[in-house]
C-alpha atoms as a PDB file:
ATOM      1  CA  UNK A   1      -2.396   1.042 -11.358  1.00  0.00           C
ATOM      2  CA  UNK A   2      -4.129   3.654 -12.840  1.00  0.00           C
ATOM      3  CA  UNK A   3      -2.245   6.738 -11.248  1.00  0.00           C
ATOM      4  CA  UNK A   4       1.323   7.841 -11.752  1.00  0.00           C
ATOM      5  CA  UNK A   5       4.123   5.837  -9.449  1.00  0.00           C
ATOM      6  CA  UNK A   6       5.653   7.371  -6.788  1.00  0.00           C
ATOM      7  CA  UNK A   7       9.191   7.011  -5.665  1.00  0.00           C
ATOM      8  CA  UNK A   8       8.347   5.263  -2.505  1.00  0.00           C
ATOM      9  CA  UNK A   9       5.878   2.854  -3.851  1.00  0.00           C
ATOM     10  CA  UNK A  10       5.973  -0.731  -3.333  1.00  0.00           C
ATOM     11  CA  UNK A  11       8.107  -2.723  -6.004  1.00  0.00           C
ATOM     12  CA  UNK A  12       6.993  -5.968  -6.996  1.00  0.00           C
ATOM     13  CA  UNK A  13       9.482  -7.909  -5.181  1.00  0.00           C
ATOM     14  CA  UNK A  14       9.152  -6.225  -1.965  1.00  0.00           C
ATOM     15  CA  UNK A  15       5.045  -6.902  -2.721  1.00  0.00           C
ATOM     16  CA  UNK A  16       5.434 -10.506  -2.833  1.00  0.00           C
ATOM     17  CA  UNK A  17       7.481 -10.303   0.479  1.00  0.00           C
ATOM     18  CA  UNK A  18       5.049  -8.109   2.470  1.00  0.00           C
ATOM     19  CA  UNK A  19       2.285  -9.516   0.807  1.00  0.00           C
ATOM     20  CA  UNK A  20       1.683 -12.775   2.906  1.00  0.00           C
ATOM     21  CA  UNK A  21       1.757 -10.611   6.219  1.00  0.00           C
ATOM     22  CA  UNK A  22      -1.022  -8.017   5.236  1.00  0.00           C
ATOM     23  CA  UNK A  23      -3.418 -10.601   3.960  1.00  0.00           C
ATOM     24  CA  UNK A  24      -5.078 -11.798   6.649  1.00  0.00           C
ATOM     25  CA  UNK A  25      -9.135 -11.512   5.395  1.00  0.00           C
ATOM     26  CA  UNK A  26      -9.912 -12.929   1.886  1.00  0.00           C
ATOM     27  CA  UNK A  27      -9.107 -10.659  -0.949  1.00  0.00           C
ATOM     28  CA  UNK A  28     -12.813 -10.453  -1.932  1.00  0.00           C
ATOM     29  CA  UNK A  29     -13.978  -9.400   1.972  1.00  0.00           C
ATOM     30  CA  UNK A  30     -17.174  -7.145   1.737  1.00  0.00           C
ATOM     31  CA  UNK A  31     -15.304  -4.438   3.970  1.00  0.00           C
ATOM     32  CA  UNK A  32     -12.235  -4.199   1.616  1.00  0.00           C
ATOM     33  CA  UNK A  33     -12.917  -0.676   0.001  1.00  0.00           C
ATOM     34  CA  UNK A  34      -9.475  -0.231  -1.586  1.00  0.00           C
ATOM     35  CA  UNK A  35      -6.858  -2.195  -2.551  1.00  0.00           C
ATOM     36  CA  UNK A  36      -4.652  -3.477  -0.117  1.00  0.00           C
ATOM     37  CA  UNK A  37      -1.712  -2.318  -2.339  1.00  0.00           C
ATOM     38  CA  UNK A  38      -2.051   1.082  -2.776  1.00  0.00           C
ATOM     39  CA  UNK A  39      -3.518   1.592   0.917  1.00  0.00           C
ATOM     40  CA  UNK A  40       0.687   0.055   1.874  1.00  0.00           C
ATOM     41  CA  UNK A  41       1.925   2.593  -0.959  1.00  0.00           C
ATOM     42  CA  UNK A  42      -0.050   5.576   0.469  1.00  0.00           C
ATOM     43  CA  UNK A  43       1.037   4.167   4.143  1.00  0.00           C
ATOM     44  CA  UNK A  44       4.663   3.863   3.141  1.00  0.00           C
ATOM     45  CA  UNK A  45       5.071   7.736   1.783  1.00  0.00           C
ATOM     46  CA  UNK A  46       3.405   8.895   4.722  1.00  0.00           C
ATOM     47  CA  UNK A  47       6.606   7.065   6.701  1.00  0.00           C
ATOM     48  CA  UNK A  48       8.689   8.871   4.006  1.00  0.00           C
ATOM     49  CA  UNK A  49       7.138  12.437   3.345  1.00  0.00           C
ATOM     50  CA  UNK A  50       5.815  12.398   6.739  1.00  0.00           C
ATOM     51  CA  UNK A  51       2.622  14.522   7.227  1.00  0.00           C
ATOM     52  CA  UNK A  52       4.525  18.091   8.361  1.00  0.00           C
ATOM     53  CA  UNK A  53       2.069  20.841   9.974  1.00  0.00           C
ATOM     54  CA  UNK A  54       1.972  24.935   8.993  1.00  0.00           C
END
């Protein structure tokens, strides 16, 4: 990880849990632009900051 952690990101326990369920093309798959991780980290503070309009 090449950015700063955020409170709500994934810890490596809960990783290995989720992990299995999210995986279901190859790790290598042409249309994978970002990794799978951070794209649950980003998903999960959206759940926890939510995305409040002005």
């Amino acid at each position: 990880m090449t950015r700063k952690p955020y409170p709500s990101d994934i810890s490596e326990e809960e990783w290995h849990f989720v992990a299995p369920y999210l995986r279901l093309m190859d790790v290598n798959a042409p249309q994978r632009r970002h990794d799978l991780r951070e794209v649950f980290n980003a998903l999960r503070w959206l759940a926890r900051a939510g995305a409040p309009w002005r």
